[in-house]
N, C-alpha and C. Protein backbone atom coordinates (compact mmCIF):
# COMPACT_ATOMS: atom_id res chain seq x y z
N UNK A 1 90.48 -120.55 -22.28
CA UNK A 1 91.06 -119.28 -22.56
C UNK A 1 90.02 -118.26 -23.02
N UNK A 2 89.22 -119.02 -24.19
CA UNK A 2 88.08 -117.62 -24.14
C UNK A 2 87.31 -117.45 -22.96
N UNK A 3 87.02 -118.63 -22.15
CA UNK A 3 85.92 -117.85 -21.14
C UNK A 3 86.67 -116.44 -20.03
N UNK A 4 88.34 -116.86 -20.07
CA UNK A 4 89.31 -115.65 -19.44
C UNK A 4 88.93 -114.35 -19.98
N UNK A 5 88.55 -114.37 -21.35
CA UNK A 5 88.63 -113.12 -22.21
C UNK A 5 87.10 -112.32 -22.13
N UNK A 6 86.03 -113.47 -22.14
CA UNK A 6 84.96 -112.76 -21.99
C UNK A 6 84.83 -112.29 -19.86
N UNK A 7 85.36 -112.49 -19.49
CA UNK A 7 85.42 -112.38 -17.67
C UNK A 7 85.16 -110.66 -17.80
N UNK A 8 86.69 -110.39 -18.34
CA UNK A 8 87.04 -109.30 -18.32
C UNK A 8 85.99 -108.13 -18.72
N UNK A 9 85.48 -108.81 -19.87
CA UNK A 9 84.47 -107.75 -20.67
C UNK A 9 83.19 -107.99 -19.73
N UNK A 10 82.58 -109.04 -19.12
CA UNK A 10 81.42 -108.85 -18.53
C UNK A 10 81.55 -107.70 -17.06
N UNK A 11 83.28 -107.78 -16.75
CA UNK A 11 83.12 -107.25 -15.87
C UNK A 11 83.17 -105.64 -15.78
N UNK A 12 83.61 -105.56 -17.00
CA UNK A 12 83.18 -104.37 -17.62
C UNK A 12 82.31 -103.71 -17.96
N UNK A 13 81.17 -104.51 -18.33
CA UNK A 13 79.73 -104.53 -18.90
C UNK A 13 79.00 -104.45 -17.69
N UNK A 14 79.66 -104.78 -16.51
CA UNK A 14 78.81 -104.26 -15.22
C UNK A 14 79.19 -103.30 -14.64
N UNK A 15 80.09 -103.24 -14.86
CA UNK A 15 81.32 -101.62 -13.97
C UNK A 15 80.37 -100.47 -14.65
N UNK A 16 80.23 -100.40 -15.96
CA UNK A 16 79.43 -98.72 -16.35
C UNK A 16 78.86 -98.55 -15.79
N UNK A 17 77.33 -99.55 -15.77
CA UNK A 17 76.27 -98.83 -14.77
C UNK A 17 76.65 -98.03 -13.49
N UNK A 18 77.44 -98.88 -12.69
CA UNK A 18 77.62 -98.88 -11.19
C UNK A 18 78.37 -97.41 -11.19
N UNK A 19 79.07 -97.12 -12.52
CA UNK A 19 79.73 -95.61 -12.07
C UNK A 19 78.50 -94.79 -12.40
N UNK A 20 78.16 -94.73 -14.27
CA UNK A 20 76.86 -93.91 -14.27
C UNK A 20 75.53 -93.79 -12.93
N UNK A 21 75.46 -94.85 -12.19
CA UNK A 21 74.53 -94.98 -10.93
C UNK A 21 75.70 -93.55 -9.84
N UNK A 22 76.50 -94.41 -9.90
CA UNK A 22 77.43 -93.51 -8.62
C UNK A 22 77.89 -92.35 -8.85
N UNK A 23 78.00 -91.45 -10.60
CA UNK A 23 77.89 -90.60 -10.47
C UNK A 23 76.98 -89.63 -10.45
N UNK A 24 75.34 -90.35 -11.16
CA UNK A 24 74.13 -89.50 -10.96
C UNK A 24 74.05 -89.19 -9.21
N UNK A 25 74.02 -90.08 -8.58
CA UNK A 25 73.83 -89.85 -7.07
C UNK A 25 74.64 -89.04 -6.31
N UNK A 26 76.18 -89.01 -6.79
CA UNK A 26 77.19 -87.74 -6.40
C UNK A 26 76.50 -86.37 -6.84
N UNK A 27 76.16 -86.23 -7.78
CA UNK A 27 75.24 -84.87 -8.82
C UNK A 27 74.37 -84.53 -7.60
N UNK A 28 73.11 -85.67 -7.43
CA UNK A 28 72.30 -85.39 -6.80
C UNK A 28 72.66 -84.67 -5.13
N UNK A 29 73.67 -85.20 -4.88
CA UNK A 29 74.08 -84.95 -3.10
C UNK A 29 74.99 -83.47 -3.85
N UNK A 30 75.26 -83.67 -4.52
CA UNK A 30 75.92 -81.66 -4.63
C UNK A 30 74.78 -80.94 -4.50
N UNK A 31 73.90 -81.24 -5.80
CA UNK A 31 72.98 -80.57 -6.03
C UNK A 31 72.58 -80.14 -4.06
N UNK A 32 71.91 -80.87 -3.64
CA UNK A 32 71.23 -80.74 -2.43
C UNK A 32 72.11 -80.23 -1.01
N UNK A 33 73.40 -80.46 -1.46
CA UNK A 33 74.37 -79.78 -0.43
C UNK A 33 74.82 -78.31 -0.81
N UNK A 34 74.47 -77.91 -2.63
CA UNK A 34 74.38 -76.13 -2.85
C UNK A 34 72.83 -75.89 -2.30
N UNK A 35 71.65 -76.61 -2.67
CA UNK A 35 70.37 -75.67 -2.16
C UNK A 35 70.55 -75.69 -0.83
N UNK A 36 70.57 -76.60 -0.26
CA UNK A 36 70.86 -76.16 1.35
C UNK A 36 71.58 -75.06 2.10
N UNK A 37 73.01 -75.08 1.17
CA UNK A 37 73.95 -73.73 1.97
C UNK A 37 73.27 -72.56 1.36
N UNK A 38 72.28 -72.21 0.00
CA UNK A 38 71.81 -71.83 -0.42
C UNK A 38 70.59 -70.86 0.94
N UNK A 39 69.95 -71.96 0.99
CA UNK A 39 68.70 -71.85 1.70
C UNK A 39 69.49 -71.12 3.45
N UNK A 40 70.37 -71.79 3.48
CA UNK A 40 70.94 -71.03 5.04
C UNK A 40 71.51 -69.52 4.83
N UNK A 41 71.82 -69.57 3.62
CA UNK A 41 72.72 -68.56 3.70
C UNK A 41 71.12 -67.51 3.33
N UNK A 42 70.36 -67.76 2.94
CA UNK A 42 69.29 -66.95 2.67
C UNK A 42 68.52 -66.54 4.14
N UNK A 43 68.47 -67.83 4.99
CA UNK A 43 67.75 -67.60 6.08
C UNK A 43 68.63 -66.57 6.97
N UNK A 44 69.85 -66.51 7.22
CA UNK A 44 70.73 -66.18 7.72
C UNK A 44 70.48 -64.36 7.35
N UNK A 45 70.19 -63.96 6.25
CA UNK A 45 70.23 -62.53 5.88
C UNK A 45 68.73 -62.36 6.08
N UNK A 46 68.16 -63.03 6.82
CA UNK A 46 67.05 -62.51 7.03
C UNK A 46 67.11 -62.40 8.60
N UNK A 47 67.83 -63.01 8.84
CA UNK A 47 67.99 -63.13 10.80
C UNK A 47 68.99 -61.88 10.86
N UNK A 48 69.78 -61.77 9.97
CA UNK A 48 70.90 -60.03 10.09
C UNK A 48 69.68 -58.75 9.67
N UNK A 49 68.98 -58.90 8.80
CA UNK A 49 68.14 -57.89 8.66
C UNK A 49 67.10 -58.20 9.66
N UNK A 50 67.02 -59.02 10.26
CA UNK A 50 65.83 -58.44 11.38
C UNK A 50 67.04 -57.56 12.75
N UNK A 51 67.62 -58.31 12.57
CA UNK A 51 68.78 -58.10 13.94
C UNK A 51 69.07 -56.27 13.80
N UNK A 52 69.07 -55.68 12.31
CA UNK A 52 69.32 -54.74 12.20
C UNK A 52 67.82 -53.85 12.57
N UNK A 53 66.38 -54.21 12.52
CA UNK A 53 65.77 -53.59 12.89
C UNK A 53 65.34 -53.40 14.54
N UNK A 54 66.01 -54.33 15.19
CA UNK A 54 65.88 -54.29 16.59
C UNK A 54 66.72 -53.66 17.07
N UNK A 55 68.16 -53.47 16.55
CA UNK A 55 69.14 -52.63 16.84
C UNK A 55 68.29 -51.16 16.87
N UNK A 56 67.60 -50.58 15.82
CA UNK A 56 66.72 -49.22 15.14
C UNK A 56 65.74 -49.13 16.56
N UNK A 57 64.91 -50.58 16.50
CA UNK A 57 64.01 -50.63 17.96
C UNK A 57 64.33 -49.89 19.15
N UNK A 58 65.59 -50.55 19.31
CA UNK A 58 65.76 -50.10 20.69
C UNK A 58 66.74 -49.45 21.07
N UNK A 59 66.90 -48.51 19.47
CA UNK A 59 67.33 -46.87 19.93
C UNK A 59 66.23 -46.03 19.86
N UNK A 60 65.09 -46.67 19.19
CA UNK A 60 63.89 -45.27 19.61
C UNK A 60 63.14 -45.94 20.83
N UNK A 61 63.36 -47.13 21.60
CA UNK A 61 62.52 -47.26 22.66
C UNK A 61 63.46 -46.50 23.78
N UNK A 62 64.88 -46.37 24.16
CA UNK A 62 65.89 -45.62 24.64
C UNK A 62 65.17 -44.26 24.15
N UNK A 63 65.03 -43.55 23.11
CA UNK A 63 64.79 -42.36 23.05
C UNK A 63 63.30 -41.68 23.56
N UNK A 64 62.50 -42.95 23.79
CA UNK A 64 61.22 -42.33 23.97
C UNK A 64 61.37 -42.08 25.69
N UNK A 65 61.98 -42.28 26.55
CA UNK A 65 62.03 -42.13 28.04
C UNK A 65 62.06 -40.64 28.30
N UNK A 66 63.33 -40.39 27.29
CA UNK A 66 63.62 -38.94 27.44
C UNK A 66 62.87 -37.82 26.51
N UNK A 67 62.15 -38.62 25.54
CA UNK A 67 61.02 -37.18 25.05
C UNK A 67 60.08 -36.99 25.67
N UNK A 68 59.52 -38.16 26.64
CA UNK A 68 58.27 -38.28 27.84
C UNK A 68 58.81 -37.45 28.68
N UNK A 69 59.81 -37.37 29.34
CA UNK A 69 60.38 -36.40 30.86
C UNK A 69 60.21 -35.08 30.05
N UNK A 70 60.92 -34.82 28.68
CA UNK A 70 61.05 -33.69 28.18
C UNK A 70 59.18 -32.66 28.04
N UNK A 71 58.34 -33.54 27.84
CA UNK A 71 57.08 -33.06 27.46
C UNK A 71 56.53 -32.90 29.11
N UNK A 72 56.62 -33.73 29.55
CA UNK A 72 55.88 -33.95 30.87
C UNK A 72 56.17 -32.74 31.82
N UNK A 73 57.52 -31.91 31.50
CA UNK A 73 57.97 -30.98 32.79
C UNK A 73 56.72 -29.40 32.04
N UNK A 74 56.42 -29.63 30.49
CA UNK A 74 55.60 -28.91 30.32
C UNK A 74 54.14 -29.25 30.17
N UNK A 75 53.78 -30.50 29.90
CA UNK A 75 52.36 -31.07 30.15
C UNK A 75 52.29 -31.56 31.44
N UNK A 76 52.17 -31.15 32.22
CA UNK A 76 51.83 -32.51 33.95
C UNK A 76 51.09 -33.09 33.88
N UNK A 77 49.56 -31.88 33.06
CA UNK A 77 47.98 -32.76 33.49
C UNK A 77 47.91 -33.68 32.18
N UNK A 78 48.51 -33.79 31.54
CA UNK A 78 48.28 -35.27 30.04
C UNK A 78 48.88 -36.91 30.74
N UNK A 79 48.73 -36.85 32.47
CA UNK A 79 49.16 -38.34 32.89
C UNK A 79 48.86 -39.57 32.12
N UNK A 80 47.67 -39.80 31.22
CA UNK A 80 47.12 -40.86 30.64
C UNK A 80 47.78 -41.09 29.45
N UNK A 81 48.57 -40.07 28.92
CA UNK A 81 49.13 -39.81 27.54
C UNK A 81 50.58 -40.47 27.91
N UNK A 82 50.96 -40.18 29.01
CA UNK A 82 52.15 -40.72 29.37
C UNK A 82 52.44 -42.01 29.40
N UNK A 83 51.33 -42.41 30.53
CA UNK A 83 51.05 -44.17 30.82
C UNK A 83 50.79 -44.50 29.31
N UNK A 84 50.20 -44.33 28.32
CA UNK A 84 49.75 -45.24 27.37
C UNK A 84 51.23 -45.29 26.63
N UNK A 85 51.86 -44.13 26.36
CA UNK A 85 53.13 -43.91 25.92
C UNK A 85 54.08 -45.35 26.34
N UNK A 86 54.51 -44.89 27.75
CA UNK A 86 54.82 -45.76 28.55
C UNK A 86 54.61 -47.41 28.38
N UNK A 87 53.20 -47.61 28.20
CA UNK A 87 52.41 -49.08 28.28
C UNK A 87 52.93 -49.56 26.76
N UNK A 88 53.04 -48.87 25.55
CA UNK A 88 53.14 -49.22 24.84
C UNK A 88 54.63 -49.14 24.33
N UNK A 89 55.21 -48.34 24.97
CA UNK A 89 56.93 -48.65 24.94
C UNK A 89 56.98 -50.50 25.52
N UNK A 90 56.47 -50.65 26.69
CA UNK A 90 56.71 -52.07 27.33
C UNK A 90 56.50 -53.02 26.35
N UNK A 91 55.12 -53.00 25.61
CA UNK A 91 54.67 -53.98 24.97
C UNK A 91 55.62 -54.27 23.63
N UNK A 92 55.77 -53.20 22.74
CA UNK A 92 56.69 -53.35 22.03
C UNK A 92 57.94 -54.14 22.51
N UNK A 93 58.70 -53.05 23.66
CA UNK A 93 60.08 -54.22 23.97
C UNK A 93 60.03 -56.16 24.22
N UNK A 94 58.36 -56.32 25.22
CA UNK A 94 58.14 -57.57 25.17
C UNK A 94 57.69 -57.99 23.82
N UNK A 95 57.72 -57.96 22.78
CA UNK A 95 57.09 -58.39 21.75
C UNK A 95 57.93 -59.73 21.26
N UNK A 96 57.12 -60.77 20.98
CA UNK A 96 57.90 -62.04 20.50
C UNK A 96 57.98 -62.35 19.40
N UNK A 97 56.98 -62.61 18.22
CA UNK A 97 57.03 -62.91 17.12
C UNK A 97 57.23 -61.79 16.25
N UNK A 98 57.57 -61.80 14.83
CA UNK A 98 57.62 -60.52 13.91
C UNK A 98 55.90 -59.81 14.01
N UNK A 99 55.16 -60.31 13.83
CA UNK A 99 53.57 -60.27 13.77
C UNK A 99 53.30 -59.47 15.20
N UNK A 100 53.76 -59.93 16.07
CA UNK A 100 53.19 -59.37 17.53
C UNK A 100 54.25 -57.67 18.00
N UNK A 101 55.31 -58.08 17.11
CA UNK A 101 56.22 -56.73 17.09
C UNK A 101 55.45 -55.90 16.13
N UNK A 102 55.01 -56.31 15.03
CA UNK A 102 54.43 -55.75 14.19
C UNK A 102 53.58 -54.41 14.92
N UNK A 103 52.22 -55.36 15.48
CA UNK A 103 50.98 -54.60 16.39
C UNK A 103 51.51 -53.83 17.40
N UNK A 104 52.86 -54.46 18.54
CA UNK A 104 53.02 -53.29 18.94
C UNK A 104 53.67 -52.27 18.79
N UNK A 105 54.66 -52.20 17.68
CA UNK A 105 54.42 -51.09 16.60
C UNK A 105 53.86 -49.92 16.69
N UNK A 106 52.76 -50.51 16.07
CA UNK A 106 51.67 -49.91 15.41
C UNK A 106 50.68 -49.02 16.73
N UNK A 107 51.00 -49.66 17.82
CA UNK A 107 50.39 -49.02 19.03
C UNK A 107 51.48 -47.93 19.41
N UNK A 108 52.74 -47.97 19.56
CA UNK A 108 53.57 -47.61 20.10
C UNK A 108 53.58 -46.26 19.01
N UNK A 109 53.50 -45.80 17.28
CA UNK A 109 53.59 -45.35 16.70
C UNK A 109 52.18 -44.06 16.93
N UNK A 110 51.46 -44.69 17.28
CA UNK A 110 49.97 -43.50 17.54
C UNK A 110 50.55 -42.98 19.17
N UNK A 111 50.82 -43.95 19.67
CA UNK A 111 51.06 -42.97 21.48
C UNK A 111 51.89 -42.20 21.04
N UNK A 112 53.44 -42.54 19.81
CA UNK A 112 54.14 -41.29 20.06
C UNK A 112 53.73 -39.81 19.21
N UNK A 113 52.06 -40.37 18.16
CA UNK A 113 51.99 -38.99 17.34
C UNK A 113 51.06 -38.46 18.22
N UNK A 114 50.32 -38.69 19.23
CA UNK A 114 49.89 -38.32 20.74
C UNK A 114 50.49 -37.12 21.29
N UNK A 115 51.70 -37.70 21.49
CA UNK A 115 52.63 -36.53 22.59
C UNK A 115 53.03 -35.78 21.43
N UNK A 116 53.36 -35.50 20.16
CA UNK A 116 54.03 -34.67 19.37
C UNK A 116 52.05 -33.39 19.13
N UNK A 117 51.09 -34.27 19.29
CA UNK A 117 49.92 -33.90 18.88
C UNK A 117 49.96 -32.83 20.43
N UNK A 118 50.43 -33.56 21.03
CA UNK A 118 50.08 -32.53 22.83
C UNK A 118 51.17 -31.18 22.53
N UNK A 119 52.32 -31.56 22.22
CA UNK A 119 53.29 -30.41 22.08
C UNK A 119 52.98 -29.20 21.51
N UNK A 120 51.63 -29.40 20.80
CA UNK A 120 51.26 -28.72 19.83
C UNK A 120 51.17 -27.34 20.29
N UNK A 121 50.41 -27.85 21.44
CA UNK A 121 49.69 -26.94 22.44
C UNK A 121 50.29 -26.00 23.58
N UNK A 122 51.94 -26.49 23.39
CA UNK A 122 52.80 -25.94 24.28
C UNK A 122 53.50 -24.95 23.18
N UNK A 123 54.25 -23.83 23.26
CA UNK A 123 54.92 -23.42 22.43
C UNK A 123 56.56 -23.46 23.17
N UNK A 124 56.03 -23.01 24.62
CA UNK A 124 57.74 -22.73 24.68
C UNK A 124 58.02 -24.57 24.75
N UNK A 125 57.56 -25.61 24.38
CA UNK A 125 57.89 -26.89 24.29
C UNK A 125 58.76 -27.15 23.30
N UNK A 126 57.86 -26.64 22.31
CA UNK A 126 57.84 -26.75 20.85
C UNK A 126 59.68 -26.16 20.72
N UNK A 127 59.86 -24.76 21.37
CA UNK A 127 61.05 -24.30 21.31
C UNK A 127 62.13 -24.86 22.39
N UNK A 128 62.01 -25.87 23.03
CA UNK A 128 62.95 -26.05 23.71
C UNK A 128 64.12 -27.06 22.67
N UNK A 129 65.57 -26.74 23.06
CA UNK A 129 66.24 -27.36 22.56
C UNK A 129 66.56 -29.04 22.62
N UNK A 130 66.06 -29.29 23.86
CA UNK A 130 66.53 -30.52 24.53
C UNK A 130 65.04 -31.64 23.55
N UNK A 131 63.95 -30.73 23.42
CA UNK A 131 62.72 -31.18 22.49
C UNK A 131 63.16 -31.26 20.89
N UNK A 132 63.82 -30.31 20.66
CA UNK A 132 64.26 -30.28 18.84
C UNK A 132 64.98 -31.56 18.74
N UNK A 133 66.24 -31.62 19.67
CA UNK A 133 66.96 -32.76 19.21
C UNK A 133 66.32 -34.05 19.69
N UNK A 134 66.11 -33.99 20.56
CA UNK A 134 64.76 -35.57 20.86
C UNK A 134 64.08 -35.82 19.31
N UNK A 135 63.42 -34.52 18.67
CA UNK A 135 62.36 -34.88 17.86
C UNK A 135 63.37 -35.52 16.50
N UNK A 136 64.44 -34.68 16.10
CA UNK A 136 65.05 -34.72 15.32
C UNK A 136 65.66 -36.75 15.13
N UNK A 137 66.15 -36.48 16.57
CA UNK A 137 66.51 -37.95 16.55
C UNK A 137 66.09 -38.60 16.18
N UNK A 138 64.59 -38.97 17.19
CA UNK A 138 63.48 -39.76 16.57
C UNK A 138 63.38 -39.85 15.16
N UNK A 139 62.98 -38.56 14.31
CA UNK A 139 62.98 -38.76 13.18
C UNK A 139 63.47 -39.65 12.61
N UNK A 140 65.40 -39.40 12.74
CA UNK A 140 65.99 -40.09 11.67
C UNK A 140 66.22 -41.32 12.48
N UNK A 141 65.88 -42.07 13.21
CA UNK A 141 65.82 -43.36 14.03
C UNK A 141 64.19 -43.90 12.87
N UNK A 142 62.99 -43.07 12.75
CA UNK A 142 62.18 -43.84 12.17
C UNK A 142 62.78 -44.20 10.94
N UNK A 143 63.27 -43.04 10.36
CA UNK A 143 63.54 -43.16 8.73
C UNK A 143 64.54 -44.43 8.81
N UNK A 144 65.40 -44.76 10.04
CA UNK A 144 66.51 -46.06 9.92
C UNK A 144 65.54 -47.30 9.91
N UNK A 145 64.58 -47.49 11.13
CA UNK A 145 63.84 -48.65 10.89
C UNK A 145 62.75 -48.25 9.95
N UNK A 146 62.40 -47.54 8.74
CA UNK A 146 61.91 -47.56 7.78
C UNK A 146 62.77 -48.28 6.75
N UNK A 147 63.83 -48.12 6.31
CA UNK A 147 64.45 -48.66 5.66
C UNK A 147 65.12 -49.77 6.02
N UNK A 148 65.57 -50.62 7.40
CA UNK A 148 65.84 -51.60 7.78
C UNK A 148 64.39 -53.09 7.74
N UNK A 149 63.08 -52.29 7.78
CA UNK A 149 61.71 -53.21 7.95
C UNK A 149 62.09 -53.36 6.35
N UNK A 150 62.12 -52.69 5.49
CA UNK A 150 62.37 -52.58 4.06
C UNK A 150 63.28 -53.54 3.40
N UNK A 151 64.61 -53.56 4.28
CA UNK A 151 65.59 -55.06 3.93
C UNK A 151 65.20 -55.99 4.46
N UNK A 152 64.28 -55.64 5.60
CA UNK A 152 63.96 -57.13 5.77
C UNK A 152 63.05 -58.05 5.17
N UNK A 153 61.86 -57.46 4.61
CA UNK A 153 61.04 -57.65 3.95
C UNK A 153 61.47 -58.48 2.54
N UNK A 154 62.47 -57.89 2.07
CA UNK A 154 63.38 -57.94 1.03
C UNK A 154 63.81 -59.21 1.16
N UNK A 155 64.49 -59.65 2.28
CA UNK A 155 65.05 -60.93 2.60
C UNK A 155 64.49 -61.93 2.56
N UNK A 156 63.14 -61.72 3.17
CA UNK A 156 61.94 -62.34 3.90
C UNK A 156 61.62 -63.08 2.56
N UNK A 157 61.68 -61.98 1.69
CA UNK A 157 60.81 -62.41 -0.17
C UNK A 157 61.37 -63.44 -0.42
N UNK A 158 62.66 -62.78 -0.36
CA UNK A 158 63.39 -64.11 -1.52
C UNK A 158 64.01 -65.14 -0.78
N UNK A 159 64.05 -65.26 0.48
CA UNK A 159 63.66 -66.66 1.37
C UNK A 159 62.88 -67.21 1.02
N UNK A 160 61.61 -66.77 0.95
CA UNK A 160 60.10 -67.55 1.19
C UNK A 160 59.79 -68.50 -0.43
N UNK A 161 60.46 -67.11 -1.27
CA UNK A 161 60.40 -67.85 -2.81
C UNK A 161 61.22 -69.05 -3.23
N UNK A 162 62.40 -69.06 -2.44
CA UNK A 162 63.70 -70.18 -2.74
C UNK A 162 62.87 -71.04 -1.91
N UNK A 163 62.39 -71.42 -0.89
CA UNK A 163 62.00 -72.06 -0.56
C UNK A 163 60.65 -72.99 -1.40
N UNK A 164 59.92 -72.39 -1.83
CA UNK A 164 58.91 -72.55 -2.88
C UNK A 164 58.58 -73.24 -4.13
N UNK A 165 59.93 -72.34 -4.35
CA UNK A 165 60.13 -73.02 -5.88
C UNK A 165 60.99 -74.57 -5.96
N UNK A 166 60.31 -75.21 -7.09
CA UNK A 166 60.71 -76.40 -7.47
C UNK A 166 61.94 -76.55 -8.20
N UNK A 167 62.79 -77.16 -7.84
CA UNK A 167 62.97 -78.23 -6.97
C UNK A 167 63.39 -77.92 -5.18
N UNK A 168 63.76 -76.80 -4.70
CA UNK A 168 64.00 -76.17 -4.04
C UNK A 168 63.51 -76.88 -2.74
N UNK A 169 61.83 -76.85 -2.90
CA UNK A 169 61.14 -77.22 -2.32
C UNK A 169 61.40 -78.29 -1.23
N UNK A 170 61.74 -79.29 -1.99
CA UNK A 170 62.18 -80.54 -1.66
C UNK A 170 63.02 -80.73 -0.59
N UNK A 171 64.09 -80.13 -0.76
CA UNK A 171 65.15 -79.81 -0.03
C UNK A 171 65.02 -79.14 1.24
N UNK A 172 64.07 -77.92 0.53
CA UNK A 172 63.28 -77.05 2.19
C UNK A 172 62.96 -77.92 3.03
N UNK A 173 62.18 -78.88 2.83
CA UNK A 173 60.98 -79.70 3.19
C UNK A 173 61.53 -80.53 4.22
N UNK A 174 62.56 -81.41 3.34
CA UNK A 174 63.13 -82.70 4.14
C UNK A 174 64.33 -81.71 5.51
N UNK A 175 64.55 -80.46 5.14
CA UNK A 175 65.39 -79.65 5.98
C UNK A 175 64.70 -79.28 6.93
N UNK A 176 63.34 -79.16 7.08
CA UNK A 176 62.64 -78.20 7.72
C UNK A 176 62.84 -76.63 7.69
N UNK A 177 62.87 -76.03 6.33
CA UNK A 177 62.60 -74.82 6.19
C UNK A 177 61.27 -74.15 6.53
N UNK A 178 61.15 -73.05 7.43
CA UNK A 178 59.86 -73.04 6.84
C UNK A 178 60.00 -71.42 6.74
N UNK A 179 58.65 -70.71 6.54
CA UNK A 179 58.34 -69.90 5.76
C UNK A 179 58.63 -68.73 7.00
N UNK A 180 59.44 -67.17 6.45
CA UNK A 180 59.48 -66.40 7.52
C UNK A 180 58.12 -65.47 7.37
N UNK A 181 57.99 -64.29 8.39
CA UNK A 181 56.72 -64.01 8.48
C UNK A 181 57.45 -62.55 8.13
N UNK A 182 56.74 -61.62 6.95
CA UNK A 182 56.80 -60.25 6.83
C UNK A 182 56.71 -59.19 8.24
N UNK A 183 57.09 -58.26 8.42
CA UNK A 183 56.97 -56.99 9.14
C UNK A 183 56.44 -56.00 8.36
N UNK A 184 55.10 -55.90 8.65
CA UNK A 184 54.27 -54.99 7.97
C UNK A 184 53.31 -54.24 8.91
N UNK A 185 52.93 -53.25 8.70
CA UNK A 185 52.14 -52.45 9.38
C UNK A 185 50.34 -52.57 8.99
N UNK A 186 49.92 -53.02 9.74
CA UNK A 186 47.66 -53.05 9.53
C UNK A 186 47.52 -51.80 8.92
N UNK A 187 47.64 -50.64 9.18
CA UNK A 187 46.98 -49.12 9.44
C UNK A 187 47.54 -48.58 8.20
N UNK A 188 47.23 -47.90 7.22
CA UNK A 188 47.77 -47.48 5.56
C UNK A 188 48.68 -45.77 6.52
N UNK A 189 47.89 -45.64 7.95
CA UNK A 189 48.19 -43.88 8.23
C UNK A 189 49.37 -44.69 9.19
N UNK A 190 49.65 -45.70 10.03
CA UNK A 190 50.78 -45.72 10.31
C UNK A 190 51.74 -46.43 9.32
N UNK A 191 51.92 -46.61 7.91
CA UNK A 191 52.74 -47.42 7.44
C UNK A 191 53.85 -45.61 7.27
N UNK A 192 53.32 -44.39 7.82
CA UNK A 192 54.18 -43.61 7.73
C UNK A 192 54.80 -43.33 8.81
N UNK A 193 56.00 -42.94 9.17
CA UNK A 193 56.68 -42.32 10.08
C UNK A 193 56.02 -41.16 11.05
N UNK A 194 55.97 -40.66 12.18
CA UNK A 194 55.15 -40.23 13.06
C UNK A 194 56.04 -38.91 12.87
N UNK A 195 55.00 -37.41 12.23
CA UNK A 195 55.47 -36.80 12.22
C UNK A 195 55.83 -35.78 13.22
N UNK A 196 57.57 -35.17 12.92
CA UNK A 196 57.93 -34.73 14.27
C UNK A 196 58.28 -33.37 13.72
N UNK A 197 57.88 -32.84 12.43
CA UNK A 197 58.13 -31.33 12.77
C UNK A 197 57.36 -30.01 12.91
N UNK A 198 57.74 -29.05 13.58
CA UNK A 198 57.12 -27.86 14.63
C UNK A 198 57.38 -26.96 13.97
């Protein structure tokens, strides 16, 4: 009869661990199932803020067709100004990585202070209406992907940091997080908007 009585208690005396074991390891799989939705939901607002600067993209690569026809019916002889215009509209739209969008950018941003630099030289250009609102547009199309490169950047940060930080890390790691790449401009004179007023 006592060995009935001690049964009970040994089997008791083994049951704690096995829950304290089974509930540290439940902890642990939450823990790692919040950094994860964590970490997606972070990557995720960085894929909407880029998405929002390509949307910005390729309303000023749409707008640059028609400020080229608009300049060209008053510049003819600036053909080289056009093509580079042109060459560097392409490159931009093909651009693949954030880094390689970056550069052509940054090319695409000097061809268009080019043609605003040629207009200079035209006046009745300068006064045409179909030129004001082109320029105007443009404008507030840069000022949108000025402030859209800006959220993204933003995103980009505090992705790259959640990922980083400890214990975080870990989780990145075995997930395959990896690190997104900034949208930044080389040139300190193009990190400004290409000025468009006459």
């Amino acid at each position: 009869m006592a060995e009935m009585a001690i049964t009970p208690v040994l089997a008791a005396a083994w049951l704690v661990p096995v829950i304290i074991v089974g509930g540290l390891l439940l902890l642990v799989i939450l823990w790692w199932v919040g950094v994860y939705n964590m970490l997606i939901r972070l990557r995720n607002r960085v894929r909407e803020a880029w998405a929002q600067i390509d949307v910005q993209l390729k309303r000023r690569y749409d707008l640059i067709p028609n400020l080229v026809n608009t300049v060209k019916g008053y510049a003819k002889h600036e053909k080289e100004l056009f093509e580079n215009v042109t060459k560097a509209r392409a490159n931009a739209i093909a651009a693949g990585s954030v880094g390689q969008q970056a550069q052509a950018e940054n090319m695409l941003t000097g061809a268009l202070r080019s043609i605003f630099a040629v207009a200079e030289n035209y006046p009745e250009l300068k006064a045409n209406q179909n030129f004001l609102s082109l320029q105007e547009e443009l404008s507030a199309t840069e000022n949108k992907i000025s402030f859209a490169r800006q959220h993204y950047n933003e995103s980009v940060r505090a992705f790259n940091t959640r990922i980083q930080m400890v214990p975080n890390n870990i989780v990145a790691g075995m997930a395959n997080f990896k690190q997104e790449e900034m949208f930044e401009l080389e040139d300190q004179a193009q990190r400004e908007a290409p000025k468009v007023d006459f």
